[in-house]
Protein backbone atom coordinates (compact mmCIF):
# COMPACT_ATOMS: atom_id res chain seq x y z
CA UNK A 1 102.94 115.99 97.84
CA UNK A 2 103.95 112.17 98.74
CA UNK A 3 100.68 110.52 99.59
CA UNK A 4 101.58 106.64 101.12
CA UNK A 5 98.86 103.74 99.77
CA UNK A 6 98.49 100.83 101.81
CA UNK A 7 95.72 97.63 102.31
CA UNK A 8 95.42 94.51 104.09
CA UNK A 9 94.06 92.62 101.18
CA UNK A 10 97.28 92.65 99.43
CA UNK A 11 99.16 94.19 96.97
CA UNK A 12 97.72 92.45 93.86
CA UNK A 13 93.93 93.59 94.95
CA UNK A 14 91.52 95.74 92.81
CA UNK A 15 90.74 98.41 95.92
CA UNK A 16 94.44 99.24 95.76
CA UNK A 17 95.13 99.47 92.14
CA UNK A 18 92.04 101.88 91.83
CA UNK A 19 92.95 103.56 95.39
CA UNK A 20 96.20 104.61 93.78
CA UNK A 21 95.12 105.27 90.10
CA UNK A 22 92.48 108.15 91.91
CA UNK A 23 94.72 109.40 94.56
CA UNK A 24 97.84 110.18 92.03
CA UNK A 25 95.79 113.58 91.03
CA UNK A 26 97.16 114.69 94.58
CA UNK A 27 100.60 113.66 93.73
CA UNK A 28 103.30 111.39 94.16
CA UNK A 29 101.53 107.63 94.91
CA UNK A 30 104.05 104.87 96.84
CA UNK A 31 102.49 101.86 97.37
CA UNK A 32 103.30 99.82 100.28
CA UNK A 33 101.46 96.67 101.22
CA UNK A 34 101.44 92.96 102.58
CA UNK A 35 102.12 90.61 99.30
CA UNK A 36 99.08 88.35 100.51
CA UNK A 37 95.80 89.62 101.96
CA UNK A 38 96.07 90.04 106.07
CA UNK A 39 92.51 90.70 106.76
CA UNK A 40 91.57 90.51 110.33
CA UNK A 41 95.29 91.14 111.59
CA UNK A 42 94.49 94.10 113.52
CA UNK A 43 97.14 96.20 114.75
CA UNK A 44 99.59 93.70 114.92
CA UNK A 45 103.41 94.52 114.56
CA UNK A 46 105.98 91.22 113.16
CA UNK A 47 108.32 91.09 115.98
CA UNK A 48 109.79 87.30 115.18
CA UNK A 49 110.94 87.67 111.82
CA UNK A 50 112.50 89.41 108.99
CA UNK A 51 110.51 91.49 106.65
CA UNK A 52 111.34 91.89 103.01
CA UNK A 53 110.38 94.68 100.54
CA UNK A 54 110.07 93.58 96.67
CA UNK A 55 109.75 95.59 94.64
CA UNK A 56 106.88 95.16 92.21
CA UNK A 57 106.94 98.21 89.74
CA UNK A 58 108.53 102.04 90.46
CA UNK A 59 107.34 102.99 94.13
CA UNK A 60 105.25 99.87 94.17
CA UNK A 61 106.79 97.14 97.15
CA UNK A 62 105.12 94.51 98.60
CA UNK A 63 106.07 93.53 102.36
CA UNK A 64 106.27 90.57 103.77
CA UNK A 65 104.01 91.48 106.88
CA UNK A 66 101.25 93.22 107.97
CA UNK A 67 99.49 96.79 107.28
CA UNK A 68 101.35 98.24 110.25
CA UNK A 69 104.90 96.87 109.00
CA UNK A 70 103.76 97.93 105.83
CA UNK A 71 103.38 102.01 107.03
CA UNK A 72 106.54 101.84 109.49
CA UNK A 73 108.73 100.23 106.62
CA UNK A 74 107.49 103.39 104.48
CA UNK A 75 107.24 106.13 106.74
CA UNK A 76 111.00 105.30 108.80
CA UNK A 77 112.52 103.67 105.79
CA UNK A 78 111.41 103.75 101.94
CA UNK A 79 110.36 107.60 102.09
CA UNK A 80 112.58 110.10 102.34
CA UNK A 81 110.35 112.68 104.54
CA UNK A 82 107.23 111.39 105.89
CA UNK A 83 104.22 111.44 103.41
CA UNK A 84 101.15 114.15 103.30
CA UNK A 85 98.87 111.75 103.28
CA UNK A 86 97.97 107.53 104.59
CA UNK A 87 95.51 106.13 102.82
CA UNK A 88 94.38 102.53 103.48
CA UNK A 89 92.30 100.52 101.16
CA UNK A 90 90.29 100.24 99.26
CA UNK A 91 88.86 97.41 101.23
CA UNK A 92 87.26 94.02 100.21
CA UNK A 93 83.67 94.54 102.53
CA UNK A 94 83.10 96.94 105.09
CA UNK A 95 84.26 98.08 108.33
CA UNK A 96 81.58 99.31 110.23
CA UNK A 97 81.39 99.39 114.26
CA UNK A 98 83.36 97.42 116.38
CA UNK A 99 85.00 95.87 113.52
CA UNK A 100 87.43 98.47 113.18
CA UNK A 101 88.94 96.74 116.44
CA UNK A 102 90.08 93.80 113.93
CA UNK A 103 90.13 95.81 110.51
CA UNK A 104 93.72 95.21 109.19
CA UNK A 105 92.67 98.23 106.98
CA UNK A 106 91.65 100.16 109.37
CA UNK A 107 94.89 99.70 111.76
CA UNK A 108 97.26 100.85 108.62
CA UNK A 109 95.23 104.04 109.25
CA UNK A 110 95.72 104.26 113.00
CA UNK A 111 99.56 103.74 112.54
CA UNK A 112 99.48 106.51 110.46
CA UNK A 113 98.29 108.67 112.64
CA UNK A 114 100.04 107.21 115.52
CA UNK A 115 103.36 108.56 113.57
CA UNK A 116 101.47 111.96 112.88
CA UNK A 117 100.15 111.79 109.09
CA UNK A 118 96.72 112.41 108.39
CA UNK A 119 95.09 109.07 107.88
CA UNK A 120 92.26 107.87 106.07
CA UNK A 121 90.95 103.93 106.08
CA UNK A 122 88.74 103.23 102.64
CA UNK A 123 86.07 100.36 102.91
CA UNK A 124 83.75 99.14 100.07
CA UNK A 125 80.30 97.00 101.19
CA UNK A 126 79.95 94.15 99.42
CA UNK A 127 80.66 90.43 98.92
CA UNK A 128 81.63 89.02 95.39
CA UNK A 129 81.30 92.37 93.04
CA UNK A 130 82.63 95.42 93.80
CA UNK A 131 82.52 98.89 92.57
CA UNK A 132 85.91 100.20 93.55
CA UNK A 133 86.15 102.79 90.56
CA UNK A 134 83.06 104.72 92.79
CA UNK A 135 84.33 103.51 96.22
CA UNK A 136 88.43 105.56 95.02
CA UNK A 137 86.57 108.70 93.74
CA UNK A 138 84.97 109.17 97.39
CA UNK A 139 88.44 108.21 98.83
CA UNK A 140 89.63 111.30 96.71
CA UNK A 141 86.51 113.47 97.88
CA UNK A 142 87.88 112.72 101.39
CA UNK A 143 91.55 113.24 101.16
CA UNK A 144 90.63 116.43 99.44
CA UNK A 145 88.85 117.69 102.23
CA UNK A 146 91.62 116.48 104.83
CA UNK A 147 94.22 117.92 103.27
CA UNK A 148 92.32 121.31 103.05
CA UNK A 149 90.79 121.43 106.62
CA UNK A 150 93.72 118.95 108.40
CA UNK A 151 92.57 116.54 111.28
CA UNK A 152 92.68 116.85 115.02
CA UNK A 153 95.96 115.84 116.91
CA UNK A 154 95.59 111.66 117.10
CA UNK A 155 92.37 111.49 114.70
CA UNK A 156 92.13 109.08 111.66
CA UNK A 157 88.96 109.00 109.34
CA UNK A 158 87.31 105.82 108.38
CA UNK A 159 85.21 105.65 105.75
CA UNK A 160 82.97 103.22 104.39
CA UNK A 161 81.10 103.66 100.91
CA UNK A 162 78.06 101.18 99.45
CA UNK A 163 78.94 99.04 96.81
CA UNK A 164 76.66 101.10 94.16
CA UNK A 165 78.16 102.82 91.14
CA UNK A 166 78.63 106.26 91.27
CA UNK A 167 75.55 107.72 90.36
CA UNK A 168 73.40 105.51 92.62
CA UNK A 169 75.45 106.83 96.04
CA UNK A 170 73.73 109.40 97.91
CA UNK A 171 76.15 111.83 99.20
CA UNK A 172 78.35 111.57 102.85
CA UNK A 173 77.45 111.19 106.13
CA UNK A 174 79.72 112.18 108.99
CA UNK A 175 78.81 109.04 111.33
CA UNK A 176 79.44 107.52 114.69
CA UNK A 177 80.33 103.91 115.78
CA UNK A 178 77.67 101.09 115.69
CA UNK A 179 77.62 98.23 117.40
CA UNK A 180 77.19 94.50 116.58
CA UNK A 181 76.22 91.62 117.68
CA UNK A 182 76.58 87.70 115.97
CA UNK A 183 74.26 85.02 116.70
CA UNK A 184 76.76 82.04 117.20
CA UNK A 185 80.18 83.46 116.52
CA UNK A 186 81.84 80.09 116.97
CA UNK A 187 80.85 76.97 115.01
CA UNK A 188 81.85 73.63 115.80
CA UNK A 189 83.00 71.01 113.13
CA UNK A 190 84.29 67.72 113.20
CA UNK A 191 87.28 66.34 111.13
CA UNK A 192 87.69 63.21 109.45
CA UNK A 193 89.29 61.51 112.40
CA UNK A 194 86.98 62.57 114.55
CA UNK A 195 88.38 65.47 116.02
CA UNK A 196 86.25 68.89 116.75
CA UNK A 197 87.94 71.89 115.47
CA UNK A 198 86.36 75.38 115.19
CA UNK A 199 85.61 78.48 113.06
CA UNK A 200 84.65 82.11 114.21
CA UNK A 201 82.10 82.61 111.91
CA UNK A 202 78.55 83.34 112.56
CA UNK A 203 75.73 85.31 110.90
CA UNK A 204 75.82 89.24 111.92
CA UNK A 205 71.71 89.44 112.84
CA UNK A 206 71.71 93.12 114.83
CA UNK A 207 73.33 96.64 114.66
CA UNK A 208 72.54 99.49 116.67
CA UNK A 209 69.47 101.69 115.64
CA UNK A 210 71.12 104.93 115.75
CA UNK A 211 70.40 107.67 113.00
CA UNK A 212 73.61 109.07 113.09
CA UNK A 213 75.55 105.61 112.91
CA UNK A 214 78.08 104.53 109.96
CA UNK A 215 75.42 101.60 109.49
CA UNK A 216 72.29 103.55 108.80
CA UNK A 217 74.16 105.96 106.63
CA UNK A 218 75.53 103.19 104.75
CA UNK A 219 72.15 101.23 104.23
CA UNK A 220 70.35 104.45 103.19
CA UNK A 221 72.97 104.71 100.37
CA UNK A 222 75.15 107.32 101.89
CA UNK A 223 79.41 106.94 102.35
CA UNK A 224 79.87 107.22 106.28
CA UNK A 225 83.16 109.10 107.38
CA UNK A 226 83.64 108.54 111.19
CA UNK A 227 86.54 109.79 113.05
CA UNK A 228 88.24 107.91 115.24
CA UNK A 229 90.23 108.98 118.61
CA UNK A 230 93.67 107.48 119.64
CA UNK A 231 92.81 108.17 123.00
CA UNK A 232 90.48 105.32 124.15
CA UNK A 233 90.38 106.96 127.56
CA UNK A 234 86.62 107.08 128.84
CA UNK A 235 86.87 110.26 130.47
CA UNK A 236 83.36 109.79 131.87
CA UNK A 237 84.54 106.62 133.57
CA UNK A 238 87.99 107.95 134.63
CA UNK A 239 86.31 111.01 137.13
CA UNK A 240 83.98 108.06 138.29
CA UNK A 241 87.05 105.80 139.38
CA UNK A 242 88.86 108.39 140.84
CA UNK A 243 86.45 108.43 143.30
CA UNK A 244 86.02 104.59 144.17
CA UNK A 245 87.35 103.84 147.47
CA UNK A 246 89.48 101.13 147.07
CA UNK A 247 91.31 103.60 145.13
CA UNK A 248 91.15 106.88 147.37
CA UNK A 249 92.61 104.28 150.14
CA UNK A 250 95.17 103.62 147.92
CA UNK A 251 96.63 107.07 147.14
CA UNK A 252 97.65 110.21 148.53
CA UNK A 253 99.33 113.44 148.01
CA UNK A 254 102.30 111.95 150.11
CA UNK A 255 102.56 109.19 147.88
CA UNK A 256 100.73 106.02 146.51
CA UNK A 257 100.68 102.89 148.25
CA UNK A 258 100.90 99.29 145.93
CA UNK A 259 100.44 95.74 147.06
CA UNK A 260 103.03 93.72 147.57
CA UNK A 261 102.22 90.01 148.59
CA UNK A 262 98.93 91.56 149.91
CA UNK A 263 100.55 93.79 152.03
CA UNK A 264 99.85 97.26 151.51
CA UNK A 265 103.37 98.95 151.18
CA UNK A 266 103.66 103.02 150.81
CA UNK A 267 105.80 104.02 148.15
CA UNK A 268 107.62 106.95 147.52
């Protein structure tokens, strides 16, 4: 089997070089990734440029772009079929709760499974030192159990591991989502010349209490593999606004009506 390594730290990282080392006992490893680190790029696509593959060693090319480029350059262009398997990582600290929004890791993942390949996004806690030898084997835990069991039409995994060596992790959790919240998220500075610029920053002081979360299983020593849902449709919500008003008026079995220079206009 073909199983396609990506990252948003870059190709030259340590996550990636022990992702790929682990996850060649599946098979085949190509390794496609940005050639500098795009953390925080989300699921951004380069629309306003060329990209350029280099190669780096055999079915090792580094990309000009971002995570996403990075998995749409393999997947529609370096590969011959499609791979198995996407796995993204392993990542410099952790991608826990609404951070996945941002996670350049974590959007390699989603593009994977936007194109229909079981997807996995790797995440190690940690600031400085990191334990990636421990953080690949669980990446190779996980793949083994995708590629055995599959994953539900539009479902990626994400999975984030304590930066502990082997021996001193716990076991997996399957998690939900936490949330966050910063205590000032933008700080002020002032240059030289006097002129105020800004960083988003700020100190992370709060995370949801939930037992079942991917925070608690990760401070209690535990790897947390959370699934995550293309379909950000609250259904909840959507039976709710169905039957607002303003909408009902708006609607019909005959046909809908839109606005048009405040004017409501029937449409057929």
């Amino acid at each position: 089997m073909t199983i396609l390594v990506t990252n948003d730290d870059g190709i030259g990282s340590s996550g990636i070089q022990a992702l790929a080392r682990k996850l060649a006992r599946l098979g085949t490893v190509w390794v496609i990734a940005p050639d500098r680190e795009r953390t925080a790029v989300g699921h951004a696509l380069t629309l306003h440029k060329p990209l350029r593959l280099t190669p780096v060693k055999p079915r090792w090319f580094a990309v000009n772009g971002t995570p996403t480029d990075c998995v749409n350059l393999a997947v529609k262009h370096v590969l011959r079929r499609p791979p198995t398997l996407v796995v993204s990582g392993v990542n410099r600290g952790v991608n826990l709760g609404d951070d996945v929004t941002y996670s350049g890791t974590v959007s390699a993942a989603l593009e994977g499974a936007i194109l229909g390949i079981p997807s996995i996004a790797v995440s190690q806690d940690g600031r400085d030192r990191f334990f990636f030898e421990a953080a690949a084997d669980y990446a190779l835990v996980v793949a083994r159990a995708v590629l055995r069991h599959g994953l539900p039409p539009g479902t990626l995994l994400n999975v984030n591991v304590p930066n502990r060596p082997r021996a001193g992790i716990k076991g997996i959790r399957v998690t939900r989502l936490s949330r966050r919240r910063f205590e000032n998220p933008i700080i002020e500075k002032t240059d030289p010349r006097g002129r105020k610029y800004y960083w988003i920053a700020g100190t992370r002081i709060t995370w949801t209490k939930q037992a079942d979360s991917d925070y608690a299983a990760l401070r209690r020593g535990f790897v947390s593999v959370t699934p995550l849902h293309l379909d950000m449709t609250n259904e909840e919500a959507l039976e709710a606004l169905q039957q607002w008003d303003h909408f009902r008026r708006l609607g019909s079995s005959q046909g809908s009506r839109a606005v048009r220079g405040g004017t409501p206009v029937r449409t057929r």
